[in-house]
N, C-alpha and C. Protein backbone atom coordinates (compact mmCIF):
# COMPACT_ATOMS: atom_id res chain seq x y z
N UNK A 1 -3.02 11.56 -7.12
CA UNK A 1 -1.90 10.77 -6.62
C UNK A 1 -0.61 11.58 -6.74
N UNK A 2 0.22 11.43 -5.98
CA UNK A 2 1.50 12.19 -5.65
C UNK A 2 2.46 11.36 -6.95
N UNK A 3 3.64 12.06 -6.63
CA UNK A 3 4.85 11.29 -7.37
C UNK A 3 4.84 10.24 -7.09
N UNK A 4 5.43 9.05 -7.88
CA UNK A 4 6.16 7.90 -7.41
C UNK A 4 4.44 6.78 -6.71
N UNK A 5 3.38 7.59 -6.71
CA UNK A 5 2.52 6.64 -5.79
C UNK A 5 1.83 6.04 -7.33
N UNK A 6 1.98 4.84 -7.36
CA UNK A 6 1.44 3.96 -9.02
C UNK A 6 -0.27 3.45 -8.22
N UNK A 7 -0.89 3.47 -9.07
CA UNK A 7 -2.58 2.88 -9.14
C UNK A 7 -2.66 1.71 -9.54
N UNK A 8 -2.78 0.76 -8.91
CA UNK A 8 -2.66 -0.85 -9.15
C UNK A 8 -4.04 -1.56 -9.18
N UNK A 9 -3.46 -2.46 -10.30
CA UNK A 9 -4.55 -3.43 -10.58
C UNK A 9 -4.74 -4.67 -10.67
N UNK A 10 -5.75 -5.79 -10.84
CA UNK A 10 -5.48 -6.91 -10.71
C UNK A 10 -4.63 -7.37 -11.60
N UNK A 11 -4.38 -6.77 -12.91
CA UNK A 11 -3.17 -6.92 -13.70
C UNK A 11 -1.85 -6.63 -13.28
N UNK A 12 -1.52 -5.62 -12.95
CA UNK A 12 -0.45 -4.86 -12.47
C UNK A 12 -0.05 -5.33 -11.31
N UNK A 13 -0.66 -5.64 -10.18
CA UNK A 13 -0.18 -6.29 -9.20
C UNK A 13 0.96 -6.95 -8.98
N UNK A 14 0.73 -7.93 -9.38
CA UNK A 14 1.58 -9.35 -8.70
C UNK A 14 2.94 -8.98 -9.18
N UNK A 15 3.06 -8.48 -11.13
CA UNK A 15 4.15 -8.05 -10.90
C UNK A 15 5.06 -6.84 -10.82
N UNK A 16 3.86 -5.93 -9.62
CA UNK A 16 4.44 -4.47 -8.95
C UNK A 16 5.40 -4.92 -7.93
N UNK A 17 4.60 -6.26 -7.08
CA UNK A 17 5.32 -6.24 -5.63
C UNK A 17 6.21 -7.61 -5.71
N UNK A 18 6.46 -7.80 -7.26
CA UNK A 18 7.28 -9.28 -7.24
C UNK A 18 8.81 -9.11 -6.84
N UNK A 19 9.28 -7.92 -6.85
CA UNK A 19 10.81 -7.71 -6.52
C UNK A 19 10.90 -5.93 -5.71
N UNK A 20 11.72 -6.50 -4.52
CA UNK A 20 11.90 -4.94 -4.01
C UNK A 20 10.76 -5.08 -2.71
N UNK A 21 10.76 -3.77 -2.27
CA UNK A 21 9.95 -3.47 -1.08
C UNK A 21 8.98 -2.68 -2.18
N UNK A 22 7.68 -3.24 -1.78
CA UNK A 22 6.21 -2.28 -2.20
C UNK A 22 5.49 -2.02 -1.21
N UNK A 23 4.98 -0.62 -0.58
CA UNK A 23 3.83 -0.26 0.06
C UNK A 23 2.90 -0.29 -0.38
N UNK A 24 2.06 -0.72 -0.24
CA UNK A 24 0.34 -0.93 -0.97
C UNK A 24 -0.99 -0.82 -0.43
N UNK A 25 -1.38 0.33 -0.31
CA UNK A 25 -2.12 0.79 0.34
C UNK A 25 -3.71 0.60 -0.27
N UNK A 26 -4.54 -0.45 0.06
CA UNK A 26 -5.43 -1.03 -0.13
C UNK A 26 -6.76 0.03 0.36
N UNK A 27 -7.76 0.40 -0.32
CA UNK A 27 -8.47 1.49 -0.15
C UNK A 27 -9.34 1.57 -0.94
N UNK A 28 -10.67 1.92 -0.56
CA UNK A 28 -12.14 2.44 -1.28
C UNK A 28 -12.29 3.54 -1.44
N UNK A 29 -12.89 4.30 -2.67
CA UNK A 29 -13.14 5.66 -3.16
C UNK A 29 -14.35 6.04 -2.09
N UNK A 30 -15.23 4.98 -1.33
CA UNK A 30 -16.57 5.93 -0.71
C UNK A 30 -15.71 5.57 1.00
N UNK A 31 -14.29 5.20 1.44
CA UNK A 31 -13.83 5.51 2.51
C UNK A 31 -12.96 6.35 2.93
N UNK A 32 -13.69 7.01 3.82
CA UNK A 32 -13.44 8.19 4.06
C UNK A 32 -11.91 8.70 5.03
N UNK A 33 -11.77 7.43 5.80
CA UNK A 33 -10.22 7.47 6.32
C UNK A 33 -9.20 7.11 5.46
N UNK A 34 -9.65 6.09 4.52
CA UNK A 34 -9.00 6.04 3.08
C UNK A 34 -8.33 7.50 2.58
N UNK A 35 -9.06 8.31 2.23
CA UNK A 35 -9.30 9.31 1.96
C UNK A 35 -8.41 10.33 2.79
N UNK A 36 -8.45 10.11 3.70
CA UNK A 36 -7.60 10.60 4.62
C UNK A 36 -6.46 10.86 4.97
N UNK A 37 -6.18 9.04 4.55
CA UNK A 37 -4.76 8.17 4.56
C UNK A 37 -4.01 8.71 3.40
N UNK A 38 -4.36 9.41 2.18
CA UNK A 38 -3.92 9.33 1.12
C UNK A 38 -2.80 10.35 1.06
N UNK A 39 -2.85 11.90 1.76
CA UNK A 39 -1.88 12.38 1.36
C UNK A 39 -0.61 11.64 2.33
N UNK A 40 -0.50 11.17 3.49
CA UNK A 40 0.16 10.05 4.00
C UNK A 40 1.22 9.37 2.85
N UNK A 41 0.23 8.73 2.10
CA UNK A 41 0.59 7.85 1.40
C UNK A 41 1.88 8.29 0.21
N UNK A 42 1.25 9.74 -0.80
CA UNK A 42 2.20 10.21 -1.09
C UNK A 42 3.46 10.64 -0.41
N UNK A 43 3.42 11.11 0.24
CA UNK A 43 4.06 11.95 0.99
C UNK A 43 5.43 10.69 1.18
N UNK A 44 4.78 9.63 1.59
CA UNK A 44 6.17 8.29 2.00
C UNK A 44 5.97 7.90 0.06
N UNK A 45 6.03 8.17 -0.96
CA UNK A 45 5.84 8.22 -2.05
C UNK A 45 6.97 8.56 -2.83
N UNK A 46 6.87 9.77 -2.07
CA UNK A 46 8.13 10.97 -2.20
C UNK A 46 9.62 10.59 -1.46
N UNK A 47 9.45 10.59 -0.06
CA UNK A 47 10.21 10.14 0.93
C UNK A 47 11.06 9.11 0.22
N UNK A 48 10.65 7.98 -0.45
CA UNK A 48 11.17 6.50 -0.36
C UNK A 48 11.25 6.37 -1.99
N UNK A 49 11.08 7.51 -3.01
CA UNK A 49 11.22 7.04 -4.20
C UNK A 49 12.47 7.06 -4.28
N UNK A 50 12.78 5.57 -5.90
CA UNK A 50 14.04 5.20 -5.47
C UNK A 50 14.45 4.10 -5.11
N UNK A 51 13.52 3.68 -3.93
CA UNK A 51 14.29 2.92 -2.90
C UNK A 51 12.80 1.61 -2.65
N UNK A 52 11.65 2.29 -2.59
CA UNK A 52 10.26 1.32 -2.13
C UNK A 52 9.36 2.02 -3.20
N UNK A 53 8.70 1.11 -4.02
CA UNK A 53 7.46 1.10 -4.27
C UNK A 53 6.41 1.30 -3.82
N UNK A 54 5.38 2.47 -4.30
CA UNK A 54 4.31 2.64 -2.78
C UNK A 54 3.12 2.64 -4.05
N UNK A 55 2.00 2.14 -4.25
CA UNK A 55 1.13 2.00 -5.12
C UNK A 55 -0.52 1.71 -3.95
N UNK A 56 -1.54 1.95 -4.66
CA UNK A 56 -2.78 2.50 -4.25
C UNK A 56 -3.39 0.88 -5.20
N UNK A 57 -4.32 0.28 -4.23
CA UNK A 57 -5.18 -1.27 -5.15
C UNK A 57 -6.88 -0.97 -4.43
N UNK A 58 -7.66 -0.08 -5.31
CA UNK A 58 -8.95 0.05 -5.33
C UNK A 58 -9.62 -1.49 -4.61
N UNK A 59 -9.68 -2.15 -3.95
CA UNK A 59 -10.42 -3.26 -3.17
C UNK A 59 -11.94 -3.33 -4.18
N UNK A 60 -12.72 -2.00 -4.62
CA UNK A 60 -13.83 -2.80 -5.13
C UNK A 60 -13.66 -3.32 -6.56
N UNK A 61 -12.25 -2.63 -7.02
CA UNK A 61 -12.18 -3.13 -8.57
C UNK A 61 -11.12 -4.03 -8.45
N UNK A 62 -10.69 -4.78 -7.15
CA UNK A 62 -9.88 -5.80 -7.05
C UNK A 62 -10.20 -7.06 -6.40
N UNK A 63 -11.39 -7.27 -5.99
CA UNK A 63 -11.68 -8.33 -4.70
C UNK A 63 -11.00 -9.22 -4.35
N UNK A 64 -10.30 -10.19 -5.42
CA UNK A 64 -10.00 -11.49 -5.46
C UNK A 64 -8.31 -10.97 -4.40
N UNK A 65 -7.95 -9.56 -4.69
CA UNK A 65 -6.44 -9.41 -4.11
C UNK A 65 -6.88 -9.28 -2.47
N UNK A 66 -8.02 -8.52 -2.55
CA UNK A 66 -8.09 -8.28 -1.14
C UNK A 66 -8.47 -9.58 -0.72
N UNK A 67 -9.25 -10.25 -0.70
CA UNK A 67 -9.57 -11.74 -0.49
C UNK A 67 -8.49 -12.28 0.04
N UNK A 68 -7.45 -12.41 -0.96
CA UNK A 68 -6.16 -13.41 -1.39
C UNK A 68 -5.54 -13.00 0.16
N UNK A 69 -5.47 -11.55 0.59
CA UNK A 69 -4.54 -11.41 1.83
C UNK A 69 -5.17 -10.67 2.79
N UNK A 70 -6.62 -11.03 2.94
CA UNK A 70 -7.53 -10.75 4.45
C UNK A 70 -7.86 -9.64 4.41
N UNK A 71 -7.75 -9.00 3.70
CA UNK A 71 -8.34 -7.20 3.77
C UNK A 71 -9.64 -7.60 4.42
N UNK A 72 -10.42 -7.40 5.55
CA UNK A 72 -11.76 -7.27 5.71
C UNK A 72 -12.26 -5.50 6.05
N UNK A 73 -10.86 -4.83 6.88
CA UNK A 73 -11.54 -3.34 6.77
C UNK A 73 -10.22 -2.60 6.19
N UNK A 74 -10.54 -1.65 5.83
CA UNK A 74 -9.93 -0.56 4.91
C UNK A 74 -10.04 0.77 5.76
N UNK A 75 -8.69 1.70 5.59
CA UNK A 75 -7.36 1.15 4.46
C UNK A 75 -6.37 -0.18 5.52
N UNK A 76 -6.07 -0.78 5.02
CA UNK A 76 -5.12 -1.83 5.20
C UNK A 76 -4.13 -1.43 3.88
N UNK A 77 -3.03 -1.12 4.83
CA UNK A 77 -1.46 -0.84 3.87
C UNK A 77 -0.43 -1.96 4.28
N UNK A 78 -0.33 -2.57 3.04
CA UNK A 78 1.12 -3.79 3.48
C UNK A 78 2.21 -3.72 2.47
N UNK A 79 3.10 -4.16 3.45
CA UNK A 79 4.36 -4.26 2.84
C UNK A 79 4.58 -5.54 2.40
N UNK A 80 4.60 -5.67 1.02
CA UNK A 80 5.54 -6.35 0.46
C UNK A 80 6.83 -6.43 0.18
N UNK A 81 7.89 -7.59 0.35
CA UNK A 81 9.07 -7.77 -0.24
C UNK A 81 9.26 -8.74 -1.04
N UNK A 82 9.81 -9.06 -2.57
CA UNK A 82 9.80 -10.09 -3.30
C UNK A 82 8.40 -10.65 -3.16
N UNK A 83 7.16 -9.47 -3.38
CA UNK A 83 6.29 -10.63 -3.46
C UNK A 83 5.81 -10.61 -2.18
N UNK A 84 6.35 -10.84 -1.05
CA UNK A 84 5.72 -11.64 0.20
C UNK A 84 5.38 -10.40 1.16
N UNK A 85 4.33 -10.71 1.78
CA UNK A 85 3.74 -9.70 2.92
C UNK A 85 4.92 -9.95 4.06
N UNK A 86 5.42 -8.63 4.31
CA UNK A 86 6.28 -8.44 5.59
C UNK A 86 5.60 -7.97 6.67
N UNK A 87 4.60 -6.98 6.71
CA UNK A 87 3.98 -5.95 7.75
C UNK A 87 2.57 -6.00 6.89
N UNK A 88 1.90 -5.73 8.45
CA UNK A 88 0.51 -5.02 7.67
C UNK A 88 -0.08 -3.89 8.80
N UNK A 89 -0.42 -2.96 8.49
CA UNK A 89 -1.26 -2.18 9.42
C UNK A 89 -2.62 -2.32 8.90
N UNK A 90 -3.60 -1.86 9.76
CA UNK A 90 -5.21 -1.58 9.16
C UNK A 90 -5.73 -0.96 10.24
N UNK A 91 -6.56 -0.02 9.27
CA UNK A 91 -6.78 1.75 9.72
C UNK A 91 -6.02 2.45 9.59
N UNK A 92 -6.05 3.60 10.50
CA UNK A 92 -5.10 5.11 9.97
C UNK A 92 -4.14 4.94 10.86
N UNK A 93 -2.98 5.30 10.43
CA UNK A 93 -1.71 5.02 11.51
C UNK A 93 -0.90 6.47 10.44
N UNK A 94 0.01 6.96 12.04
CA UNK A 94 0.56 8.20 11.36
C UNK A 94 1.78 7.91 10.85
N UNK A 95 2.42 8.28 10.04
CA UNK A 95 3.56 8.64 8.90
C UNK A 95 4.63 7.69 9.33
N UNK A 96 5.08 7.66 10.57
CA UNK A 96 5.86 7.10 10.96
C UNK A 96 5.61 5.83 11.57
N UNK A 97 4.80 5.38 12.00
CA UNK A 97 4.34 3.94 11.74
C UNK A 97 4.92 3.39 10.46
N UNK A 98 4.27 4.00 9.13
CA UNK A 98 4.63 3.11 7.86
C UNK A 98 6.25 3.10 7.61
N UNK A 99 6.99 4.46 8.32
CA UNK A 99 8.39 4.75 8.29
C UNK A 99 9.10 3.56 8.74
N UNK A 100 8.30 3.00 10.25
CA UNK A 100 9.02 1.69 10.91
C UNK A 100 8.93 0.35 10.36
N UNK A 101 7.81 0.81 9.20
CA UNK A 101 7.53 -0.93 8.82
C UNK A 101 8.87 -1.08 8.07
N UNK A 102 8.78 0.00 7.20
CA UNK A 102 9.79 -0.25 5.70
C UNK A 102 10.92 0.05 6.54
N UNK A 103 11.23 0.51 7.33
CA UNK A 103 13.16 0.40 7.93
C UNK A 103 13.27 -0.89 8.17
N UNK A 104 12.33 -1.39 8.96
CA UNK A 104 12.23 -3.08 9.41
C UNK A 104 12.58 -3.92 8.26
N UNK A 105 11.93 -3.58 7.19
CA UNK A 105 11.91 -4.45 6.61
C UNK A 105 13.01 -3.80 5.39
N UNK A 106 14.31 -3.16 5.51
CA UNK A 106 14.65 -3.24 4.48
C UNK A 106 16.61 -3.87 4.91
């Protein structure tokens, strides 16, 4: 994991994305666009520390989160603000996609 990108858990969660903008990039260790997605992920990690929260939530050691907000395929990255889903993408989308969510939403 890059700078600034936190590893979230069903503990850690709720109150990572309870205040502020959080990116949360929802993802499996055996998916391979996951995998893909990841230096992405740092990279707006780096970009936005400071300013957005960008954290990584393992889906098989989380179910009940992915459940809670429709994850059915992975990676699915959403933005939270205070808590609340603003944006969601799902699948691979390039750098600047996630750039437009979080301007939108800040």
């Amino acid at each position: 994991m890059g700078k600034g990108t936190m590893e979230l858990t069903e503990k850690t969660f709720n109150e990572t994305i309870g205040t502020g903008l959080t990116l949360v990039d929802m993802y499996a260790n055996w998916c391979m666009p996951c995998r893909m997605l990841a230096p992405t992920i740092s990279s707006l990690a780096s970009d936005y520390d400071g300013q957005v929260k960008v954290g990584k939530l393992n889906i098989d050691e989380a179910p009940s989160i992915a459940a809670k907000y429709g994850v059915m395929s992975i990676p699915t990255v959403i933005l939270f603000k205070d808590g609340e889903p603003v944006a969601q993408k799902i699948g691979m989308a390039d750098k600047s996609a996630y750039d437009q969510m979080i301007k939108n939403a800040q």
